[in-house]
PDB file of N, CA and C in Angstrom:
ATOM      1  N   UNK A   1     -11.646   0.062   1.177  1.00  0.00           N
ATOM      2  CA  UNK A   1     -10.231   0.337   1.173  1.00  0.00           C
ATOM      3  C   UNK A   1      -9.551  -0.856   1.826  1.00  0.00           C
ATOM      4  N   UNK A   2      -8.761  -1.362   0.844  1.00  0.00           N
ATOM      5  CA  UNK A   2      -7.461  -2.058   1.743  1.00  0.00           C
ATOM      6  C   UNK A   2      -6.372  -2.618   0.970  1.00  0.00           C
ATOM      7  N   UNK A   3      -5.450  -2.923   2.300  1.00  0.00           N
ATOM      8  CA  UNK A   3      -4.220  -3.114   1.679  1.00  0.00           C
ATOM      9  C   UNK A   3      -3.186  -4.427   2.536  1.00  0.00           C
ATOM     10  N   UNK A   4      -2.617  -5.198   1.668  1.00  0.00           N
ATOM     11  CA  UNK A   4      -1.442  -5.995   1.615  1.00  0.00           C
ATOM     12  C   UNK A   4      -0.415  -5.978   1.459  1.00  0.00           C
ATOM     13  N   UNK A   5       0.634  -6.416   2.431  1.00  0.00           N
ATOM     14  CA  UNK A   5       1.855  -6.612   1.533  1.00  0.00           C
ATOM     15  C   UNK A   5       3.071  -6.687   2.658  1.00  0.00           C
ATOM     16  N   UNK A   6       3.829  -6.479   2.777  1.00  0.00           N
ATOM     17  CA  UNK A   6       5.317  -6.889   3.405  1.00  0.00           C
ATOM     18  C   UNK A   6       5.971  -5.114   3.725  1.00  0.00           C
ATOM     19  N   UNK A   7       6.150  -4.701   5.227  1.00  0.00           N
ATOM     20  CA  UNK A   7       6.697  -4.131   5.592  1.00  0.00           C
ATOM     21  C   UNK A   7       8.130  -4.180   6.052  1.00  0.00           C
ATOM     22  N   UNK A   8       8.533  -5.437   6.054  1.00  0.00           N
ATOM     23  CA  UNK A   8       9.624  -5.474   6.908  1.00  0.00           C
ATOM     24  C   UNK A   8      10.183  -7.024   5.557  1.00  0.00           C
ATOM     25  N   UNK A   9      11.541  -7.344   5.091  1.00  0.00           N
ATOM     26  CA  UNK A   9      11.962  -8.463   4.422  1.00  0.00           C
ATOM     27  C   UNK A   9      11.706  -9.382   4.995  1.00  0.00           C
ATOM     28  N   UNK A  10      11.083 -10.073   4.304  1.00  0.00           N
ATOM     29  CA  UNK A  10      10.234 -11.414   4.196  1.00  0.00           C
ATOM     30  C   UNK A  10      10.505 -13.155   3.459  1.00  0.00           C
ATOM     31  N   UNK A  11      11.034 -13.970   3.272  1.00  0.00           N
ATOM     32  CA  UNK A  11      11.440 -15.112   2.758  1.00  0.00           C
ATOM     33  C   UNK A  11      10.002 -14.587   1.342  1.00  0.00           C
ATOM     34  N   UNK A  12       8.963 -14.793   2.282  1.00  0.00           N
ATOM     35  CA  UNK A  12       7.386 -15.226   1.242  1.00  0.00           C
ATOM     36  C   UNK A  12       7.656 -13.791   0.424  1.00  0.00           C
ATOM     37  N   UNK A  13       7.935 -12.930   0.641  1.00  0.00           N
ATOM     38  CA  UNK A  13       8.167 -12.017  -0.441  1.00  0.00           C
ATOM     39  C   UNK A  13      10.197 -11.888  -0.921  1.00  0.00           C
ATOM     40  N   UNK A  14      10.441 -12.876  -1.187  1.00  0.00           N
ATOM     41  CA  UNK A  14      11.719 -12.860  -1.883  1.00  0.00           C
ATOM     42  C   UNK A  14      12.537 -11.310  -1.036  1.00  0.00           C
ATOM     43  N   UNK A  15      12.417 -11.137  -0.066  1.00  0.00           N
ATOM     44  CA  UNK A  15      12.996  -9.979   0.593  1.00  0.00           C
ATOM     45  C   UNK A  15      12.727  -8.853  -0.037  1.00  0.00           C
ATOM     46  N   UNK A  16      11.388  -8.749  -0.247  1.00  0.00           N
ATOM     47  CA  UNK A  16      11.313  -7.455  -1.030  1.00  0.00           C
ATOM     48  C   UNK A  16      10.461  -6.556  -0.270  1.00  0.00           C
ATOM     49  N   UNK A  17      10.659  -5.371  -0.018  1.00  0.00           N
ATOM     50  CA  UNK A  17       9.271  -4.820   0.426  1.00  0.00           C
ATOM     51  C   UNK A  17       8.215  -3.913  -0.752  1.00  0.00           C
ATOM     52  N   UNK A  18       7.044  -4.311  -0.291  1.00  0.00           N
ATOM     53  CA  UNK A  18       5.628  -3.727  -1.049  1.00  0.00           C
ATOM     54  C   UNK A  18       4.370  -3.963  -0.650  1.00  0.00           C
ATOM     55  N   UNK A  19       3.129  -3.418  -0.994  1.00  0.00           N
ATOM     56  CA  UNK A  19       2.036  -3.093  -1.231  1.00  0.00           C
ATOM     57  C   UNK A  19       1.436  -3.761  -2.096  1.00  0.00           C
ATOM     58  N   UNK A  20      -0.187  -4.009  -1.971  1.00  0.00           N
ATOM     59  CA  UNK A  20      -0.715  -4.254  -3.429  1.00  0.00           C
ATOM     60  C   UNK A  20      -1.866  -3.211  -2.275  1.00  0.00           C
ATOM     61  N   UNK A  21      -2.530  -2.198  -2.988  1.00  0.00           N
ATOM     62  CA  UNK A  21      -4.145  -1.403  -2.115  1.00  0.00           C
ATOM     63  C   UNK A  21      -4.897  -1.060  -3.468  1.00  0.00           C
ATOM     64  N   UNK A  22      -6.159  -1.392  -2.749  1.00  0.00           N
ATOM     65  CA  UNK A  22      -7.389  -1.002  -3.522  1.00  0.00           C
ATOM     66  C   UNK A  22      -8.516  -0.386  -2.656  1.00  0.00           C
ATOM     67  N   UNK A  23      -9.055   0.701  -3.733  1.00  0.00           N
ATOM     68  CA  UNK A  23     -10.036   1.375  -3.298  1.00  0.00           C
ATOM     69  C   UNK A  23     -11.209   1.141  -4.121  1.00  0.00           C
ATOM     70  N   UNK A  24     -11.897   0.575  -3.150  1.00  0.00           N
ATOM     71  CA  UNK A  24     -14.058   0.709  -3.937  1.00  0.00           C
ATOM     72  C   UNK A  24     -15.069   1.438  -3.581  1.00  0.00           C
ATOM     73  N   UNK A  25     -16.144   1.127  -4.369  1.00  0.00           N
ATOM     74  CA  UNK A  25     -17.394   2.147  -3.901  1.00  0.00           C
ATOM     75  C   UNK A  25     -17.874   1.209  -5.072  1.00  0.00           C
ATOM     76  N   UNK A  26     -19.256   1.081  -4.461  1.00  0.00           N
ATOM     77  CA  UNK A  26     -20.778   0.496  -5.019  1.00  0.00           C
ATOM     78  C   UNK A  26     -20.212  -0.897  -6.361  1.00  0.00           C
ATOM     79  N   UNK A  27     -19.418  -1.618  -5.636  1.00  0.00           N
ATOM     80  CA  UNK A  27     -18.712  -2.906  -5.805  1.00  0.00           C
ATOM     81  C   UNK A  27     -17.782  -2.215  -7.018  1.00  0.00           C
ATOM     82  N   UNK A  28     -17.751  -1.033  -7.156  1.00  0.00           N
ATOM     83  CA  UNK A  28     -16.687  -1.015  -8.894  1.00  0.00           C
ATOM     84  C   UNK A  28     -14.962  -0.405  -7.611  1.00  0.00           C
ATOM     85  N   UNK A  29     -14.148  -1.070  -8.502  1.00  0.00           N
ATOM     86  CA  UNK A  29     -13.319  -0.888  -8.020  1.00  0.00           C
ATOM     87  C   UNK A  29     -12.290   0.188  -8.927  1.00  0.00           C
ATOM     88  N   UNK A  30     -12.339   1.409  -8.115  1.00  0.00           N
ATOM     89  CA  UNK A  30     -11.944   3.058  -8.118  1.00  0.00           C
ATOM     90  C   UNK A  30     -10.363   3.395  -8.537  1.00  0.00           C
ATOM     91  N   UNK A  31      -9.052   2.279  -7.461  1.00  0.00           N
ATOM     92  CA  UNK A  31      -8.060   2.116  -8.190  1.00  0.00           C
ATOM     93  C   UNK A  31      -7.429   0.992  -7.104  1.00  0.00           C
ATOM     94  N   UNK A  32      -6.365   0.532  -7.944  1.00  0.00           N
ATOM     95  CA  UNK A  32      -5.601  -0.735  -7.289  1.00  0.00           C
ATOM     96  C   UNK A  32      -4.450  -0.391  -7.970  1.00  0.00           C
ATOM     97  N   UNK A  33      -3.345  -0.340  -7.010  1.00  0.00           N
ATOM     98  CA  UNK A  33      -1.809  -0.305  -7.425  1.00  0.00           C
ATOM     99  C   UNK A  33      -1.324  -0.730  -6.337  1.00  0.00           C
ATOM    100  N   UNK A  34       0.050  -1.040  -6.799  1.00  0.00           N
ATOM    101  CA  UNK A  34       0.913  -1.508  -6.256  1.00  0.00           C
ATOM    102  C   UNK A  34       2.031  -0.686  -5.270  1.00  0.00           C
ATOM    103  N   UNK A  35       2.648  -0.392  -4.326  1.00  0.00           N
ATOM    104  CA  UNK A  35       3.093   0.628  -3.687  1.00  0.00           C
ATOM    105  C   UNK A  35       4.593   0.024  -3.465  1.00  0.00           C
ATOM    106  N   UNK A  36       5.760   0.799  -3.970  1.00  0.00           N
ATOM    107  CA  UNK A  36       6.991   0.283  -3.462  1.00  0.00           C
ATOM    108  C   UNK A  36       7.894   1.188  -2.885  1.00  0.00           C
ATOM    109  N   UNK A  37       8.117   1.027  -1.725  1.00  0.00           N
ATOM    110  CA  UNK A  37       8.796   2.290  -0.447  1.00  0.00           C
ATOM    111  C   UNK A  37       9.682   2.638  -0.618  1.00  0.00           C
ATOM    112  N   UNK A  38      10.122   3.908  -0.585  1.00  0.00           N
ATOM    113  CA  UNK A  38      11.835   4.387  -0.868  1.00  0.00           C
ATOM    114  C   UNK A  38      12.015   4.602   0.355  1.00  0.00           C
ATOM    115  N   UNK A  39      11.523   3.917   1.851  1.00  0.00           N
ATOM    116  CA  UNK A  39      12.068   3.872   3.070  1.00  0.00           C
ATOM    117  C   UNK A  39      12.834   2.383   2.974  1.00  0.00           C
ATOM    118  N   UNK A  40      13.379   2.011   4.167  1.00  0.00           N
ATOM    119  CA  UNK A  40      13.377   0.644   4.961  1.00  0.00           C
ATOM    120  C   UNK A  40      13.214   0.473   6.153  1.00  0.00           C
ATOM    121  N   UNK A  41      12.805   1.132   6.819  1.00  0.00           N
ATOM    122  CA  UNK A  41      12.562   0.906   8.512  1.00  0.00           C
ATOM    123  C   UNK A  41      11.052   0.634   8.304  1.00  0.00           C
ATOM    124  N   UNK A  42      10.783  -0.533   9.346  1.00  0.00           N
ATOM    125  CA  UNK A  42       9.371  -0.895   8.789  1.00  0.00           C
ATOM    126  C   UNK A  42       8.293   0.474   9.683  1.00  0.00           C
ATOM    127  N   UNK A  43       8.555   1.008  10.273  1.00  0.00           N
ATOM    128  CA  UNK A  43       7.651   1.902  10.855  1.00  0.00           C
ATOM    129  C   UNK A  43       7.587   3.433   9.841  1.00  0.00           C
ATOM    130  N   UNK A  44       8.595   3.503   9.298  1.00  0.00           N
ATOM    131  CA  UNK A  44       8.543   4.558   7.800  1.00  0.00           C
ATOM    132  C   UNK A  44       7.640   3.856   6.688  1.00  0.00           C
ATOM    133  N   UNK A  45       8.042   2.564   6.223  1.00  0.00           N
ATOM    134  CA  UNK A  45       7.483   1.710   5.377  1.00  0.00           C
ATOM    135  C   UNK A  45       5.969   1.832   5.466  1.00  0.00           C
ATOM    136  N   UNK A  46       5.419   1.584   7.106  1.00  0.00           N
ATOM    137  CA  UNK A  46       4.323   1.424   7.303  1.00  0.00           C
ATOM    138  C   UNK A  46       3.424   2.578   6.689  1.00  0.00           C
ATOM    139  N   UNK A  47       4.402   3.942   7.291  1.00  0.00           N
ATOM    140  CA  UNK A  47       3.805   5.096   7.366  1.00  0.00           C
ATOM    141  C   UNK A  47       3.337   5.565   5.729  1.00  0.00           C
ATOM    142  N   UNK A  48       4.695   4.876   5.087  1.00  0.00           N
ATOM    143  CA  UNK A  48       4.646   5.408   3.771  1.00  0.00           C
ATOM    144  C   UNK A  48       3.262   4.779   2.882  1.00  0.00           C
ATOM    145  N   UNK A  49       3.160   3.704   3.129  1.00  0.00           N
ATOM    146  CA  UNK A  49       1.640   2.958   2.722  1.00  0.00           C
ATOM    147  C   UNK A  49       0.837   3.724   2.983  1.00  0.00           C
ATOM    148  N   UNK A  50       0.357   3.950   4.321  1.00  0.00           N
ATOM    149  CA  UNK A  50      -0.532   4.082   4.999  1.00  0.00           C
ATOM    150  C   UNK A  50      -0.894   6.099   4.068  1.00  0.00           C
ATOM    151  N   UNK A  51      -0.061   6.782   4.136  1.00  0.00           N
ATOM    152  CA  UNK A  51       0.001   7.971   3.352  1.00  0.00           C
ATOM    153  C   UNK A  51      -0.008   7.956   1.628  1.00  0.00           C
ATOM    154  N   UNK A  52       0.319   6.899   1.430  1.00  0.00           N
ATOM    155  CA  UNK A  52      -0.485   7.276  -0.281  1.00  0.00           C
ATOM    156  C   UNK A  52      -1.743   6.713  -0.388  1.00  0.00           C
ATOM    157  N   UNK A  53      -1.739   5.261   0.382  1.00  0.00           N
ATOM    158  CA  UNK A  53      -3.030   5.126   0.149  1.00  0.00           C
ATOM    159  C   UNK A  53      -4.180   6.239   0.401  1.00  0.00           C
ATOM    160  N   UNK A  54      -4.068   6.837   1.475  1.00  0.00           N
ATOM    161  CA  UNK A  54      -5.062   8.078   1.976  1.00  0.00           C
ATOM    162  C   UNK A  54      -4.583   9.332   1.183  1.00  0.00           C
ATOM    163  N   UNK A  55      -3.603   9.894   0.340  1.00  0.00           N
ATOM    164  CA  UNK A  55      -3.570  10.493  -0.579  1.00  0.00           C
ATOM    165  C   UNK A  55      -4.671  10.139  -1.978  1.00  0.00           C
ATOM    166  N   UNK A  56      -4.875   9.048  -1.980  1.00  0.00           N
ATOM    167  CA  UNK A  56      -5.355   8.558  -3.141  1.00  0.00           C
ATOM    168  C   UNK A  56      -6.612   8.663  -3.140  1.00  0.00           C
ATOM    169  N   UNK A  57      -7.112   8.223  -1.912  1.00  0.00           N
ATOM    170  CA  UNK A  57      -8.539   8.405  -1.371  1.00  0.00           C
ATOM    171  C   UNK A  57      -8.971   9.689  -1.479  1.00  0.00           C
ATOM    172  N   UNK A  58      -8.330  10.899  -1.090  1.00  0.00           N
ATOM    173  CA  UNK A  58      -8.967  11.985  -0.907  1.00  0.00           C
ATOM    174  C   UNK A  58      -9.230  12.738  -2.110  1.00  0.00           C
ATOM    175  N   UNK A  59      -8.252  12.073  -3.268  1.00  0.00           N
ATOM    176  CA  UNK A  59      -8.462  12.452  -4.820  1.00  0.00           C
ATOM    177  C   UNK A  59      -9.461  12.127  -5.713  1.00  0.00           C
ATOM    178  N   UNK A  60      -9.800  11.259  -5.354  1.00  0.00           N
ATOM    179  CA  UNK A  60     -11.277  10.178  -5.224  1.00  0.00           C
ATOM    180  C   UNK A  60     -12.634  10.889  -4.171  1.00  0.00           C
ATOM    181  N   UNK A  61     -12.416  11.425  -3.777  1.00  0.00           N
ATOM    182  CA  UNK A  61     -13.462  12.442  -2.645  1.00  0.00           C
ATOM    183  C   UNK A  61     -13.835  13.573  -3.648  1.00  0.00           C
TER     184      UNK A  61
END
């Protein structure tokens, strides 16, 4: 499991906020998307990542 991307507006991300996360197992890779927040406070932002990615995971369980 992991993930990238810009919580808070960024120059290197054209002021945008997002995600890129991927999930693996036994090198095949399970899913990879892209995540874009309908928050803006970066501690919602964070949260909001941090909760689909582990939504996603447990669908995958």
């Amino acid at each position: 499991m992991a993930i990238t991307g810009y919580a808070t507006p960024s120059p290197e991300s054209d002021n945008q906020l997002f995600a890129w996360y991927a999930i693996t197992f036994n090198n095949e890779v399970l899913i990879s998307e892209k995540i874009v927040p309908t928050n803006t406070e970066p501690a919602l932002v964070q949260n909001e990542y941090a909760t689909k990615v582990l939504k996603e995971f447990l669908k995958l369980c």
